[in-house]
Protein backbone atom coordinates (compact mmCIF):
# COMPACT_ATOMS: atom_id res chain seq x y z
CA UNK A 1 -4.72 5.27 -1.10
CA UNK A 2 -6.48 2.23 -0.62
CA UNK A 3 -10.77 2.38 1.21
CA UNK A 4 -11.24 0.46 4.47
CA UNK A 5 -14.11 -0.58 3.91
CA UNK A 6 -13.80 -3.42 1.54
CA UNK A 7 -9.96 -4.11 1.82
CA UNK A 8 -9.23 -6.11 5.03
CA UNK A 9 -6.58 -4.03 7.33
CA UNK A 10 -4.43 -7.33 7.94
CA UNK A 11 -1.11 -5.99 9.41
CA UNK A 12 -2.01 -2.63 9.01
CA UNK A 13 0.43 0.10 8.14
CA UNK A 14 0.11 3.13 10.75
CA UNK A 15 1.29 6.39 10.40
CA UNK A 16 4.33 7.09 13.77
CA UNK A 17 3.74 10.99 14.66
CA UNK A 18 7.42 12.68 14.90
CA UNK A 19 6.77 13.79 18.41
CA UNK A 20 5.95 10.51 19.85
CA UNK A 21 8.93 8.93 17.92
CA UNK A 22 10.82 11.71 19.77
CA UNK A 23 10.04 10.26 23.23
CA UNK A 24 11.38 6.43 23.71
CA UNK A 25 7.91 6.04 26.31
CA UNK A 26 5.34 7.80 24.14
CA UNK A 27 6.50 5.72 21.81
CA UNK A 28 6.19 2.31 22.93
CA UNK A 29 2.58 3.28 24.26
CA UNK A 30 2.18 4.16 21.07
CA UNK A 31 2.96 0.97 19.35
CA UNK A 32 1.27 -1.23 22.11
CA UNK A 33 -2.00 0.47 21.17
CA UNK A 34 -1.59 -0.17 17.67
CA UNK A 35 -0.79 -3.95 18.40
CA UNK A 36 -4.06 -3.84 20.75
CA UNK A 37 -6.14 -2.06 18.13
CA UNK A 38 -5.00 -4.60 15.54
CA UNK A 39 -5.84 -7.49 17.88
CA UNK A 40 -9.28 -5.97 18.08
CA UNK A 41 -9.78 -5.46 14.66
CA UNK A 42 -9.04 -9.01 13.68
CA UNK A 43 -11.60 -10.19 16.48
CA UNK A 44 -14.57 -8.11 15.97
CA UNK A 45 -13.81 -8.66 11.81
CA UNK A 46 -13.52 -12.42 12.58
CA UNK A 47 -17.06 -12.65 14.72
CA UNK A 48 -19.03 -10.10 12.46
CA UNK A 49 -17.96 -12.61 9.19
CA UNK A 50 -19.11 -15.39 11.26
CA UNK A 51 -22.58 -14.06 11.86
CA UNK A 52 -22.95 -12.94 8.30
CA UNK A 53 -21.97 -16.39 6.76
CA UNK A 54 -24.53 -17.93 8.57
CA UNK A 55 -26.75 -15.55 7.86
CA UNK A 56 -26.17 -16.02 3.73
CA UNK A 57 -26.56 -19.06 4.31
CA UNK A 58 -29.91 -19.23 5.70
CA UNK A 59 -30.70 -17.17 2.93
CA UNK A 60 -29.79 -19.60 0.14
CA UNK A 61 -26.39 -17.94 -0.95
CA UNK A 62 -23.83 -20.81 -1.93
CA UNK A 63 -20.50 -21.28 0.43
CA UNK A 64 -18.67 -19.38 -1.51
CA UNK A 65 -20.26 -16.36 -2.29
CA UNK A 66 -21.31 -16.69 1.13
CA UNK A 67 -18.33 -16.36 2.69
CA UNK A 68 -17.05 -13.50 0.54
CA UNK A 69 -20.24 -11.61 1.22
CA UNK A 70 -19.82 -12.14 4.72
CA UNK A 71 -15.88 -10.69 5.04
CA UNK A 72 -17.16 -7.81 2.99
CA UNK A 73 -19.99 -7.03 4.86
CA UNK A 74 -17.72 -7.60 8.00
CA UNK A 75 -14.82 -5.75 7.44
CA UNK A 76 -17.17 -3.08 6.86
CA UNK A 77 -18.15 -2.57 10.40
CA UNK A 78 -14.51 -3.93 12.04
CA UNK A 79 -12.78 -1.04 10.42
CA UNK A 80 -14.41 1.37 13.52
CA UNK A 81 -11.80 0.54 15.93
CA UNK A 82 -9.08 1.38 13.35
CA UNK A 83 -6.77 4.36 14.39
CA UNK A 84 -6.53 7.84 12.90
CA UNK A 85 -3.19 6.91 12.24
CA UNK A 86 -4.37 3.73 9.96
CA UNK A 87 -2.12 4.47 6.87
CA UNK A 88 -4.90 4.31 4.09
């Protein structure tokens, strides 16, 4: 078991329910909204890590530490849109 709050979801496993396995159109839909919800993890993850950065910035952290602040802090809030089925 791994948290999702600090570990970044990149390529995240998912959890297929047998009964949408079962049924070849169930389970395409199914995997098209785990594509879409990765898509908008990575987004919202990739913006929020942004804003922080500059914001540890401004407030005299060094690049570095900056940016892993930032992901941390971003990744934090990104992990909202993950799916029940997010394998954890």
């Amino acid at each position: 078991m791994q948290s999702q709050r600090y570990v970044k979801e990149d390529s995240f496993e998912f959890v297929l329910p047998p009964e949408i396995e079962a049924l070849p159109e169930a389970k395409e839909e199914f995997l098209r909204a785990m594509e879409e919800d990765a898509r908008h993890y990575e987004r919202l993850a990739a913006l929020l890590q942004e804003k922080h950065y500059e914001a540890f910035l401004r407030e005299g952290e060094e690049p570095k530490a900056a940016a892993r602040k930032a992901e941390k802090k971003a990744i934090e809030d990104a992990r909202f849109v993950l799916p029940n089925a997010c394998d954890t």
